[in-house]
N, C-alpha and C. Protein backbone atom coordinates (compact mmCIF):
# COMPACT_ATOMS: atom_id res chain seq x y z
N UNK A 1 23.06 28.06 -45.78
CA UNK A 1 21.95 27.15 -45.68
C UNK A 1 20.67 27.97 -45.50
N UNK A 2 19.71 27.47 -46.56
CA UNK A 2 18.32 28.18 -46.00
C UNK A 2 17.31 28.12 -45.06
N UNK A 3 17.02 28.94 -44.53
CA UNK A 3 15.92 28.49 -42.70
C UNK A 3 15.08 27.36 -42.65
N UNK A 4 14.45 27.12 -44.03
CA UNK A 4 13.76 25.69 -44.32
C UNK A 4 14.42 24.99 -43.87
N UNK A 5 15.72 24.83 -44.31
CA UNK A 5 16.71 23.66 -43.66
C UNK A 5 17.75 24.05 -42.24
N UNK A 6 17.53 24.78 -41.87
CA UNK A 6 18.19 24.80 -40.44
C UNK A 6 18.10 23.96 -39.65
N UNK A 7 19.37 23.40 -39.03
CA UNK A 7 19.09 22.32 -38.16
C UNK A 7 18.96 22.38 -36.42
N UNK A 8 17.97 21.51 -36.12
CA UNK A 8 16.77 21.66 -34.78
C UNK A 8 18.01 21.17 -33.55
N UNK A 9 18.56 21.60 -33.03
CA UNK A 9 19.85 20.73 -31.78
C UNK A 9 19.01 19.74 -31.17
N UNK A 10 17.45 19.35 -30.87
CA UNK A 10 16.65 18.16 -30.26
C UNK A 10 16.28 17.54 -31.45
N UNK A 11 15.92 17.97 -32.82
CA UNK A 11 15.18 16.82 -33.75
C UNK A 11 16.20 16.55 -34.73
N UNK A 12 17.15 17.53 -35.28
CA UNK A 12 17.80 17.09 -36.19
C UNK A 12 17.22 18.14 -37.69
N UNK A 13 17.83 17.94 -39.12
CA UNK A 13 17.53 18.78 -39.39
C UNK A 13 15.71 18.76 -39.57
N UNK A 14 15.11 20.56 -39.95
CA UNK A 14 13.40 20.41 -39.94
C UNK A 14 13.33 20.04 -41.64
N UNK A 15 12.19 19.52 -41.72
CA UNK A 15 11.81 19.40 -43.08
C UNK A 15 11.45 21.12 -43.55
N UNK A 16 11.61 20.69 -44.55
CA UNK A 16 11.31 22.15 -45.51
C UNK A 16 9.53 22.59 -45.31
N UNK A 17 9.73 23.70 -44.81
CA UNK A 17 8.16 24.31 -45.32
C UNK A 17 7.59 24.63 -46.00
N UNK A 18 6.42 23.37 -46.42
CA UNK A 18 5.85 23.96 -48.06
C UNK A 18 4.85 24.93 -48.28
N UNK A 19 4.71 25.49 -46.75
CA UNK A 19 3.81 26.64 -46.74
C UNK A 19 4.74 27.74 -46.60
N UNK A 20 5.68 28.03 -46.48
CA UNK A 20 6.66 29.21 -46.41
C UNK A 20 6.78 29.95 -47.65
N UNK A 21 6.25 29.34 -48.51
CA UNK A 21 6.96 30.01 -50.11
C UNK A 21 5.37 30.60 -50.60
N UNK A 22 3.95 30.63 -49.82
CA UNK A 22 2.70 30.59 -50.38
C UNK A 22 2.67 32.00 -50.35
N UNK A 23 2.61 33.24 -51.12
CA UNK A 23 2.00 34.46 -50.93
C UNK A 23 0.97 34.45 -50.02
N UNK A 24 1.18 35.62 -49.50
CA UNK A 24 -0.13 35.92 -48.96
C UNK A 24 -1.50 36.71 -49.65
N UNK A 25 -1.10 36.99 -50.92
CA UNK A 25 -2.77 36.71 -52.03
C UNK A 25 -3.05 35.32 -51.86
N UNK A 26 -2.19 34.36 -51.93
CA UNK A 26 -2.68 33.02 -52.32
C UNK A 26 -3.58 32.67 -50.78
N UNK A 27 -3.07 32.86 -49.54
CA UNK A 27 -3.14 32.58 -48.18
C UNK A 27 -4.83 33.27 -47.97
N UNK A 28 -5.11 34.70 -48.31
CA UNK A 28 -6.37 35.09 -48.14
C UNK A 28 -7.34 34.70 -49.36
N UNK A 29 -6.78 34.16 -50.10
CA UNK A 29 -8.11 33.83 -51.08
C UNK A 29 -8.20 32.14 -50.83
N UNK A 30 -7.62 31.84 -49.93
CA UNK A 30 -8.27 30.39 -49.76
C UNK A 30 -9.00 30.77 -48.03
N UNK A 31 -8.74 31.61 -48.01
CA UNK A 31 -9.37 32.02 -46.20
C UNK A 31 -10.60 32.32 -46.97
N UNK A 32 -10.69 33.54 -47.87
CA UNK A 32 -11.96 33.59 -48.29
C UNK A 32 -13.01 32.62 -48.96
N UNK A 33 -12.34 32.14 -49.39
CA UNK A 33 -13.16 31.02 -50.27
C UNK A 33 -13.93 30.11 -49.38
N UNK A 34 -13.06 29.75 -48.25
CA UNK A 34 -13.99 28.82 -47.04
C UNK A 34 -14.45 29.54 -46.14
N UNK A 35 -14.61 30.86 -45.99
CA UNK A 35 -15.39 31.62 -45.64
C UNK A 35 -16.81 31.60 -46.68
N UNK A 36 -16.79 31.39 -47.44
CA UNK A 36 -17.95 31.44 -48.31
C UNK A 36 -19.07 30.31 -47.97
N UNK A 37 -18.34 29.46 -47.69
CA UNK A 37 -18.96 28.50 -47.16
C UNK A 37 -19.85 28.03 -46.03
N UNK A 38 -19.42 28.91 -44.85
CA UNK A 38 -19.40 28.79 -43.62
C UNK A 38 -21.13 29.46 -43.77
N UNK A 39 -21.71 30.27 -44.38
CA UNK A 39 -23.01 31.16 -43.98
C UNK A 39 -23.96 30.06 -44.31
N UNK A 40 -23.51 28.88 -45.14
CA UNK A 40 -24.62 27.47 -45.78
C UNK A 40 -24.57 27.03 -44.57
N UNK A 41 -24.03 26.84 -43.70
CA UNK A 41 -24.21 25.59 -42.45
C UNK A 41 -24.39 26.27 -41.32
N UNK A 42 -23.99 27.90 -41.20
CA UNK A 42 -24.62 28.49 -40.20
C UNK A 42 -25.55 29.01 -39.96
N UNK A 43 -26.41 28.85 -41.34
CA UNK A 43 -27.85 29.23 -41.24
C UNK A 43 -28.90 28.53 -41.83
N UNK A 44 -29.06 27.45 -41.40
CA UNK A 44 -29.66 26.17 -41.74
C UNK A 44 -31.25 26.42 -41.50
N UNK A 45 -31.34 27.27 -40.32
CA UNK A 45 -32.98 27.72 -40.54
C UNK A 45 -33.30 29.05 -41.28
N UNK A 46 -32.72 29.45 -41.97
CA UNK A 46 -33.01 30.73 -42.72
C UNK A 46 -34.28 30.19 -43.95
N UNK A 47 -34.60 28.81 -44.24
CA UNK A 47 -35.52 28.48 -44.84
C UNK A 47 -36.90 28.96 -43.65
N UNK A 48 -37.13 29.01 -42.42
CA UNK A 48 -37.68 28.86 -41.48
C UNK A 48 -38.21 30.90 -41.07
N UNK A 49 -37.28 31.61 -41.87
CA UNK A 49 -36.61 32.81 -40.84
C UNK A 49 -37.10 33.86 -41.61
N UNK A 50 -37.51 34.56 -40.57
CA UNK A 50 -38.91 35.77 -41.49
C UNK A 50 -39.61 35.87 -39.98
N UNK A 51 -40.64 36.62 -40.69
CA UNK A 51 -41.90 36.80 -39.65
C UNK A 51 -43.05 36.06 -40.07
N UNK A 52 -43.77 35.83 -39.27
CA UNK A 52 -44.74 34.90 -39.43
C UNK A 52 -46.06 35.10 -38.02
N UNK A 53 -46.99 34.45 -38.36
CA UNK A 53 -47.97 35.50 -37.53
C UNK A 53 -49.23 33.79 -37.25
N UNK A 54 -49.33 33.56 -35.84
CA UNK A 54 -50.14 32.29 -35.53
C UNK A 54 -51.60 32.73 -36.29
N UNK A 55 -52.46 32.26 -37.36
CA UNK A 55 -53.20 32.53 -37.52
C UNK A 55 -54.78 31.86 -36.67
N UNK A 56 -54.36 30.76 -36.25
CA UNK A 56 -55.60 29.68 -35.39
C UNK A 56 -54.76 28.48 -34.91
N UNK A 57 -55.94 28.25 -34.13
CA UNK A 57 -55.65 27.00 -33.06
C UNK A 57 -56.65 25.94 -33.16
N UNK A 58 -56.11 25.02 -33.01
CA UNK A 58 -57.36 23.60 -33.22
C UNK A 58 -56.90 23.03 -31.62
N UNK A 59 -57.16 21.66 -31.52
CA UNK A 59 -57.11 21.03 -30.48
C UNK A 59 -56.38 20.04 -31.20
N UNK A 60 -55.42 19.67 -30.93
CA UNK A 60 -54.43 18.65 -31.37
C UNK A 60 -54.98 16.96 -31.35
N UNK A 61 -55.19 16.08 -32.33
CA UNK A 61 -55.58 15.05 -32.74
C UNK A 61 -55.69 14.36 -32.12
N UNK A 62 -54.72 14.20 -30.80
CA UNK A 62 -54.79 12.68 -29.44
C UNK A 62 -55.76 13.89 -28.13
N UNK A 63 -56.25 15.04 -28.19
CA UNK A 63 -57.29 15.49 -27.51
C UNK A 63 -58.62 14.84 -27.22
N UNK A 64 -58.80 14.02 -26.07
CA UNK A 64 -59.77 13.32 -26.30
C UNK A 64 -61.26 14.11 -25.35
N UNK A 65 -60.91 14.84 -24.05
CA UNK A 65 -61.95 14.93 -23.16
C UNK A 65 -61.63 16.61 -23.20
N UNK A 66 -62.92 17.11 -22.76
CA UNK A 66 -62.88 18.86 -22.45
C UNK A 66 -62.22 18.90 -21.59
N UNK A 67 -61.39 20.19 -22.02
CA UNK A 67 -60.78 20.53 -20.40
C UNK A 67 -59.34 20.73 -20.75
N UNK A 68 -58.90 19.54 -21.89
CA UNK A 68 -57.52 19.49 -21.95
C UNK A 68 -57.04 20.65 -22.67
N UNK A 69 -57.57 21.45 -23.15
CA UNK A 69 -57.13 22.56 -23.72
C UNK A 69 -56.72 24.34 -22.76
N UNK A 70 -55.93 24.92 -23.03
CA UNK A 70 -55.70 25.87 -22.07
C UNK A 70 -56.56 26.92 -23.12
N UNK A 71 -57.19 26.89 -22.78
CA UNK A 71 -58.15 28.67 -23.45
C UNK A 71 -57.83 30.08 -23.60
N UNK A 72 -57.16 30.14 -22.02
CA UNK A 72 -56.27 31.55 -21.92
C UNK A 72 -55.13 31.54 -22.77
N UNK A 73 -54.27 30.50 -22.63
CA UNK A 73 -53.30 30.53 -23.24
C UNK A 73 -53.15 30.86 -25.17
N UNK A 74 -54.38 29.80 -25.47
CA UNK A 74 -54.88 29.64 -26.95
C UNK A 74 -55.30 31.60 -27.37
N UNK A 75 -56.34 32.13 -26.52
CA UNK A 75 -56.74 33.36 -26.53
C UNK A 75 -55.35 34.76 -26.89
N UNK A 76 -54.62 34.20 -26.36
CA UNK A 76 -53.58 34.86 -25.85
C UNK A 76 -52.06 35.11 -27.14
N UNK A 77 -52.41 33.48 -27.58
CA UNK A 77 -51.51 33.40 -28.81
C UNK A 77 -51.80 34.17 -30.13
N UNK A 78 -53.01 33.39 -30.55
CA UNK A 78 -53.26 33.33 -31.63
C UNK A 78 -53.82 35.15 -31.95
N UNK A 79 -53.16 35.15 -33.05
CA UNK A 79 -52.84 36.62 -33.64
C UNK A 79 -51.63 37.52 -33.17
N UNK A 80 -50.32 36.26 -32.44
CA UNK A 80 -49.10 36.78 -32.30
C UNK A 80 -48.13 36.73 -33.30
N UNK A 81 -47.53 38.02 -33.36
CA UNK A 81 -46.40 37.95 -34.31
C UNK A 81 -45.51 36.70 -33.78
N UNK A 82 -44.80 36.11 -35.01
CA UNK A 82 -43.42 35.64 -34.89
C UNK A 82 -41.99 35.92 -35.32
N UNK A 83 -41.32 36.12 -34.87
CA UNK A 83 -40.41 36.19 -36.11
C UNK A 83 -38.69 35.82 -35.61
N UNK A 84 -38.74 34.68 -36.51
CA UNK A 84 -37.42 33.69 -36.51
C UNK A 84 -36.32 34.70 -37.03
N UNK A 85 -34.99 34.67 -36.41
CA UNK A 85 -34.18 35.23 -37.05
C UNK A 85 -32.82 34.22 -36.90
N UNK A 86 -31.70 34.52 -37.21
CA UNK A 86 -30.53 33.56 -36.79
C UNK A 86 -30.43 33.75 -35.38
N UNK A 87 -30.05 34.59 -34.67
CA UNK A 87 -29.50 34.91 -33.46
C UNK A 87 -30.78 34.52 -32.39
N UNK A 88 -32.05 34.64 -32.50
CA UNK A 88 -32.97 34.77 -31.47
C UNK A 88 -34.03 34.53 -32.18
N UNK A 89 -35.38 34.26 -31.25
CA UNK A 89 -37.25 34.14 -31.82
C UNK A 89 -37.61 35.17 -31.12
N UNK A 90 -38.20 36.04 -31.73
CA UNK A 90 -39.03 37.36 -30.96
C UNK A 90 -40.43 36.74 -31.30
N UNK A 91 -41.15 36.45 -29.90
CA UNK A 91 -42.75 35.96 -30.18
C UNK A 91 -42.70 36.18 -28.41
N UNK A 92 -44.17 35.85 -28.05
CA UNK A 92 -44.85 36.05 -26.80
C UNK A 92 -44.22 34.87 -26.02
N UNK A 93 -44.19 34.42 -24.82
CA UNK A 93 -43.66 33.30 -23.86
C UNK A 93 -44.91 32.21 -24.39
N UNK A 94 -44.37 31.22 -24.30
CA UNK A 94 -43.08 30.42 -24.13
C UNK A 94 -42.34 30.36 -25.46
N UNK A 95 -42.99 30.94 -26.81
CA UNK A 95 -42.21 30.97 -27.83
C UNK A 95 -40.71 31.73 -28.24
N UNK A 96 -41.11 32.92 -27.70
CA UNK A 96 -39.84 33.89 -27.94
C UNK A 96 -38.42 33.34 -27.20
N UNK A 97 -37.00 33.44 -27.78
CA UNK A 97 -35.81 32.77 -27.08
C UNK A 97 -34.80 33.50 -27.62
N UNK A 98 -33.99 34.02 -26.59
CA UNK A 98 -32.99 34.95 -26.74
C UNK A 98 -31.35 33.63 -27.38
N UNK A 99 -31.49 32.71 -27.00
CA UNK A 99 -30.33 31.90 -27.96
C UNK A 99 -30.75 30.35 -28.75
N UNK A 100 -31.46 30.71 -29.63
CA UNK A 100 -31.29 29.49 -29.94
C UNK A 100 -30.54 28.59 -30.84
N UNK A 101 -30.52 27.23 -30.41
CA UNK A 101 -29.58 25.97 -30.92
C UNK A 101 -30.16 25.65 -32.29
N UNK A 102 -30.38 26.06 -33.27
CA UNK A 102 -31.74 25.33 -34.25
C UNK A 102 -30.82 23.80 -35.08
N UNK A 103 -32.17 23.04 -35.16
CA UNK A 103 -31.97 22.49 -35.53
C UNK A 103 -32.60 21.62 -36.60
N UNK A 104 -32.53 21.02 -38.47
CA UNK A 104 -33.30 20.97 -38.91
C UNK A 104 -33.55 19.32 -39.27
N UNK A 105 -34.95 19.11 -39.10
CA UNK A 105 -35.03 17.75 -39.02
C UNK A 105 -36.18 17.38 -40.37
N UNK A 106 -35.95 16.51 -41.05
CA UNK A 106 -36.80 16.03 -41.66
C UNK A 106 -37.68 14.48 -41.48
N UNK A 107 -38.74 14.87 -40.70
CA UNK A 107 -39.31 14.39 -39.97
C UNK A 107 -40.54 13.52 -40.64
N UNK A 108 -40.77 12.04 -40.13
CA UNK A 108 -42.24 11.07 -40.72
C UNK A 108 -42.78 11.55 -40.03
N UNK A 109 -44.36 11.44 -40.56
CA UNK A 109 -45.68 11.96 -39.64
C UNK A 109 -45.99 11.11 -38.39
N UNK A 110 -44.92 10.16 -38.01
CA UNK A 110 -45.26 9.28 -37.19
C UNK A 110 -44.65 10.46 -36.12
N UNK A 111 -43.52 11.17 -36.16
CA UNK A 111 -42.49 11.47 -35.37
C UNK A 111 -42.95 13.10 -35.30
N UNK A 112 -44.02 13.45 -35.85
CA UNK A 112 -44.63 14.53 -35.72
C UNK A 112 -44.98 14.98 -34.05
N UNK A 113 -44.88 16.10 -33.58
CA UNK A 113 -45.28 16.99 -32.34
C UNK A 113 -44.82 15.70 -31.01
N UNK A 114 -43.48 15.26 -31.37
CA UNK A 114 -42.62 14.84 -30.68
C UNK A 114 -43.45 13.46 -30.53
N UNK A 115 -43.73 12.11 -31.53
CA UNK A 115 -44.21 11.65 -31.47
C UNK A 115 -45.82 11.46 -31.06
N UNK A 116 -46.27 12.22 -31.05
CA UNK A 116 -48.04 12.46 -30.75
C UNK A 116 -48.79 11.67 -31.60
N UNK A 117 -48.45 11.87 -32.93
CA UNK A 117 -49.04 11.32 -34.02
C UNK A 117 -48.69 9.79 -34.13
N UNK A 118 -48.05 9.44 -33.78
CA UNK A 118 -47.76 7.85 -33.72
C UNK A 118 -48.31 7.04 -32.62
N UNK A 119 -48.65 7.70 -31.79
CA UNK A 119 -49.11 7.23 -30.53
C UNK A 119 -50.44 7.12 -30.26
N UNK A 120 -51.26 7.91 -31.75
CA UNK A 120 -52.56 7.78 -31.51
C UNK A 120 -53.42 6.77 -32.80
N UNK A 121 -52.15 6.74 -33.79
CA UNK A 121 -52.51 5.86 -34.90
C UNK A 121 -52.74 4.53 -34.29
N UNK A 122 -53.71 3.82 -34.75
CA UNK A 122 -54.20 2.63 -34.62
C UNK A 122 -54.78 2.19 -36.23
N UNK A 123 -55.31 0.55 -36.15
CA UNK A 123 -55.71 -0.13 -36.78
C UNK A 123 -56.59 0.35 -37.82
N UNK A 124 -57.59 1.64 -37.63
CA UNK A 124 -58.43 3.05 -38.55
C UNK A 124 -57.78 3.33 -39.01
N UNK A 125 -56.41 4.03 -38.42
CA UNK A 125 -55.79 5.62 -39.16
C UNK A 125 -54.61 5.48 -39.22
N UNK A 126 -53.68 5.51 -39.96
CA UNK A 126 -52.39 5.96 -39.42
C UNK A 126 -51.65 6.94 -39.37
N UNK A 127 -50.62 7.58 -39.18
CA UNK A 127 -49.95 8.95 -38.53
C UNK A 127 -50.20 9.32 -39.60
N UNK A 128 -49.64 8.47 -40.88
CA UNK A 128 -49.77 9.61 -42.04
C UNK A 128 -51.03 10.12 -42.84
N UNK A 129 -52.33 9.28 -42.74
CA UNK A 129 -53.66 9.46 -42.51
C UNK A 129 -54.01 10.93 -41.55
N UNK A 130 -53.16 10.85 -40.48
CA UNK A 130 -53.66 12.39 -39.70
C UNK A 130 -53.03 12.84 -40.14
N UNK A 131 -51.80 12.70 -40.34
CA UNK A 131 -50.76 14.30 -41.06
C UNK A 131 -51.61 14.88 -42.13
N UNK A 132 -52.01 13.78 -42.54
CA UNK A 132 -52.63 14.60 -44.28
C UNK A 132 -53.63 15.47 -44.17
N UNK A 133 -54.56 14.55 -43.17
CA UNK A 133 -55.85 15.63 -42.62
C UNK A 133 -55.39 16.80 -41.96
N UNK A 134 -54.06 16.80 -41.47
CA UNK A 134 -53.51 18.28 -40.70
C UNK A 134 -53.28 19.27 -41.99
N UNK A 135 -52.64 18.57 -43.32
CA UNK A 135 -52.24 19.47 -44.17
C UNK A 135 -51.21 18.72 -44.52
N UNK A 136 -50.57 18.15 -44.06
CA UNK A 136 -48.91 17.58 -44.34
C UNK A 136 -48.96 16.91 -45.87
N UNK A 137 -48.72 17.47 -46.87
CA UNK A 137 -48.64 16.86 -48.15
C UNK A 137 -47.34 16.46 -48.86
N UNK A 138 -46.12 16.29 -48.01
CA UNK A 138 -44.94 15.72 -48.60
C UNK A 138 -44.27 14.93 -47.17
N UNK A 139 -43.44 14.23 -47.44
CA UNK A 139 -43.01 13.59 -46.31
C UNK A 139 -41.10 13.14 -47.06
N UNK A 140 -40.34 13.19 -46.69
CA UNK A 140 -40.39 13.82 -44.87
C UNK A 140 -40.49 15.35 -44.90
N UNK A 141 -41.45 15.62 -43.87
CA UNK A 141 -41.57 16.97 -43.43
C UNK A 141 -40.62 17.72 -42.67
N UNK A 142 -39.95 19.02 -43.51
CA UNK A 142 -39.55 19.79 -42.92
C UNK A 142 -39.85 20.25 -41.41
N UNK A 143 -38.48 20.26 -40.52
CA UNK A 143 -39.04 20.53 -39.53
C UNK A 143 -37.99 21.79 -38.39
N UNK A 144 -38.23 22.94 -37.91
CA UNK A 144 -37.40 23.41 -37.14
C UNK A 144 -37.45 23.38 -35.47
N UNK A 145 -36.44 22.75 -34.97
CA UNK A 145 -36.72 22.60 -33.90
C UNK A 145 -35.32 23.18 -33.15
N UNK A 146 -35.85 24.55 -32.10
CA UNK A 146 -35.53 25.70 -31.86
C UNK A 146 -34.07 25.20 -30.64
N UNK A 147 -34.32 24.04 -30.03
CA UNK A 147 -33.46 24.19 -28.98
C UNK A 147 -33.15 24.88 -27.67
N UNK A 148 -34.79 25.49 -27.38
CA UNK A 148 -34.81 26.43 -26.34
C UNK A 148 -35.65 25.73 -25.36
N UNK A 149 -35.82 26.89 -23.96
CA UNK A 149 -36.45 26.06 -22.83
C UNK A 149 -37.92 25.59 -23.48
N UNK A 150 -38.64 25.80 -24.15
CA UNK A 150 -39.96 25.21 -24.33
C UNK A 150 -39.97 24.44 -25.33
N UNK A 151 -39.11 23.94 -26.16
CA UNK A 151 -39.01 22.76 -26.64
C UNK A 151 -40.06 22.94 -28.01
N UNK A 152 -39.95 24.05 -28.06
CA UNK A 152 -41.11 23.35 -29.68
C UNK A 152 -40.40 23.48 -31.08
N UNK A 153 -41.04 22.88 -32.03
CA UNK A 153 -40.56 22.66 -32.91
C UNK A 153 -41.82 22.89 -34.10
N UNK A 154 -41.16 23.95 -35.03
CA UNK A 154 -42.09 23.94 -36.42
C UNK A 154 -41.94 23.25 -37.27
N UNK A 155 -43.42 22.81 -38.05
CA UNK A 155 -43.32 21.79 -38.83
C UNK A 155 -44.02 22.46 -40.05
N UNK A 156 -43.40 22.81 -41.08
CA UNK A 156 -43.51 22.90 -42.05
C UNK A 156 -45.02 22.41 -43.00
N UNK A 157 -45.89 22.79 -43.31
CA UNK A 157 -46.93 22.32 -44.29
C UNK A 157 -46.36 22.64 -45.73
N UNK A 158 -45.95 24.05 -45.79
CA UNK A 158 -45.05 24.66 -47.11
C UNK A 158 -44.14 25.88 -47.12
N UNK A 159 -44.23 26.15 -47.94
CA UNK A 159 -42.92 27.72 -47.98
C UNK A 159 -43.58 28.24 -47.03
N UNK A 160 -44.94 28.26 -46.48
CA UNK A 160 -45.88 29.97 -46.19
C UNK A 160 -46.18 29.30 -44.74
N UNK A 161 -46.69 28.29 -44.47
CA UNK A 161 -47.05 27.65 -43.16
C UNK A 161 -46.88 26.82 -42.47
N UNK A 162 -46.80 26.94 -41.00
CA UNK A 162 -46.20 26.09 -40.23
C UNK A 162 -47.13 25.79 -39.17
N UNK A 163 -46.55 24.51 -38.81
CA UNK A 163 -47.53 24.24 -37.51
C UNK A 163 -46.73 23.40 -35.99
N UNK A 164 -46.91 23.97 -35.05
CA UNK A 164 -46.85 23.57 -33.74
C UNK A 164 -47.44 23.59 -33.16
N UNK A 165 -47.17 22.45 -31.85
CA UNK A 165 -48.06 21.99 -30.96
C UNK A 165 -47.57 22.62 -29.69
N UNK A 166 -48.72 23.06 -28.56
CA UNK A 166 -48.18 23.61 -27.33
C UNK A 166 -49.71 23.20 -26.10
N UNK A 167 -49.14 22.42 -25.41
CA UNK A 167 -50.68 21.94 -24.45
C UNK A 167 -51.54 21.45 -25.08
N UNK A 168 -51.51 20.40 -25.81
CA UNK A 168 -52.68 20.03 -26.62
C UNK A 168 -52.94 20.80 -27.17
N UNK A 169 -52.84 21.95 -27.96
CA UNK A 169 -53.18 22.62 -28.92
C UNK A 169 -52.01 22.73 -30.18
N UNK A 170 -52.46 22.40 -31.64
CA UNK A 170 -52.05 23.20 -32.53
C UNK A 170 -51.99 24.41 -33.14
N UNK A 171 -51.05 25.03 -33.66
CA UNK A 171 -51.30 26.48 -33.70
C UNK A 171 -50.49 26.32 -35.15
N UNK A 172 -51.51 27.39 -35.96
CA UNK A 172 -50.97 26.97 -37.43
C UNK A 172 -50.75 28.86 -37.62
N UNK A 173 -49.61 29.32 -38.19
CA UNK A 173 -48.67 30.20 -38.65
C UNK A 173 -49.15 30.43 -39.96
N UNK A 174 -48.56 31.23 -40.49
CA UNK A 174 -48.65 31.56 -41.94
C UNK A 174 -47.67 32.97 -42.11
N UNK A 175 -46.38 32.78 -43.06
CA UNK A 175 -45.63 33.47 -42.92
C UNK A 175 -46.33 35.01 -43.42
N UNK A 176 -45.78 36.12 -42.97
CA UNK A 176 -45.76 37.60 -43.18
C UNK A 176 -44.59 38.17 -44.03
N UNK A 177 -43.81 37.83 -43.76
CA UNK A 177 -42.40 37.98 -44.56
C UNK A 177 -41.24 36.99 -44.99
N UNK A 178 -40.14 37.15 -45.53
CA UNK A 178 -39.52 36.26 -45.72
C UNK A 178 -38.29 37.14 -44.84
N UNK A 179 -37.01 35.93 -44.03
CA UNK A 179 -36.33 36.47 -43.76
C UNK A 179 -35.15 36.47 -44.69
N UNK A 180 -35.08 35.50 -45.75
CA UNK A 180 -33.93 35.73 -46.42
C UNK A 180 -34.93 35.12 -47.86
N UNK A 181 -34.99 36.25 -48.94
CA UNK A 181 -35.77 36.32 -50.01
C UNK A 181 -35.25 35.23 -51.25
N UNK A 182 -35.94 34.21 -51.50
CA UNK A 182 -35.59 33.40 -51.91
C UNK A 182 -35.60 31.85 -51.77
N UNK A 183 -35.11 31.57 -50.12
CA UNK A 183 -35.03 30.75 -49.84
C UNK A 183 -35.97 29.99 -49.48
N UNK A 184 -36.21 28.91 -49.75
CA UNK A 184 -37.16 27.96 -49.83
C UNK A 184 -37.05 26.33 -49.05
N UNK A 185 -38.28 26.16 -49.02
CA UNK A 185 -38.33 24.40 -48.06
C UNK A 185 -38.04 23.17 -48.85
């Protein structure tokens, strides 16, 4: 009798194994093959991933009175490197994050800088009225949102620039490099 069919003294005889007879060429080229797969879903911000460099700061759209802006902070940013990679963000505090969760969202201008933009549209303007004036020329907007302690999230204008919000301020990016050549928003 063959081991496929040997019989179990608690179940009775086993069914035959239809994986017992598979080579093992056959066994690693299906390991590989879904290995091939695995780098599309584990690097979902590599559209995002490069270096990139804050070029300016505005005062974010629901800014209504002086004061609300941090100056030092704004002073401090703008003309910092960035640079997204899979594993980590190398940038100045609160941007830079040794693990992040990323995550990619394609986002309405209502739902922009964690709802900001929806909250200030009224009966004049609406979110997507300010997005546009921000730059936002497609919708839904690309968006990466990092999963780390400071919570921010880039929002895409195009392949080259991005924009986030931090204290009432916007801070608009403009990539320096690409991290994976090719890839696109």
């Amino acid at each position: 009798m063959s081991p496929e069919r040997a019989l179990d003294p608690d179940r009775g005889p086993r069914a035959p194994n239809r994986f017992a007879r598979v080579r093992w060429p056959a066994r690693a080229w299906a390991v590989l093959t879904l290995a091939a797969f695995v780098p599309a879903f584990a690097s979902a911000q590599d559209h995002f991933s490069g270096g990139w460099k804050i070029e300016t700061s505005e005062p974010a759209p629901w800014v209504t009175k002086p004061g609300m802006i941090e100056n030092d902070e704004v002073r401090r940013l703008v003309g910092a490197a960035v640079e997204i990679r899979h594993v980590r963000i190398d940038a100045p505090a609160p941007l830079g994050c040794r693990a992040p969760h990323y995550e990619i969202k394609r986002e309405q201008a209502e739902g922009l800088f964690e709802g900001g933009l929806g909250e200030i549209a009224d009966a004049t303007q609406s979110a997507d009225q300010i997005a546009q004036k921000l730059g936002f020329r497609v919708r839904p907007i690309p968006s990466l949102v990092t999963g780390c302690a400071a919570e921010i999230a880039y929002h895409a204008l195009d392949d080259d620039h991005l924009i986030f919000a931090l204290n009432n301020s916007l801070y608009r990016l403009k990539r320096t490099h690409a991290g994976i050549p090719g890839k696109k928003l």
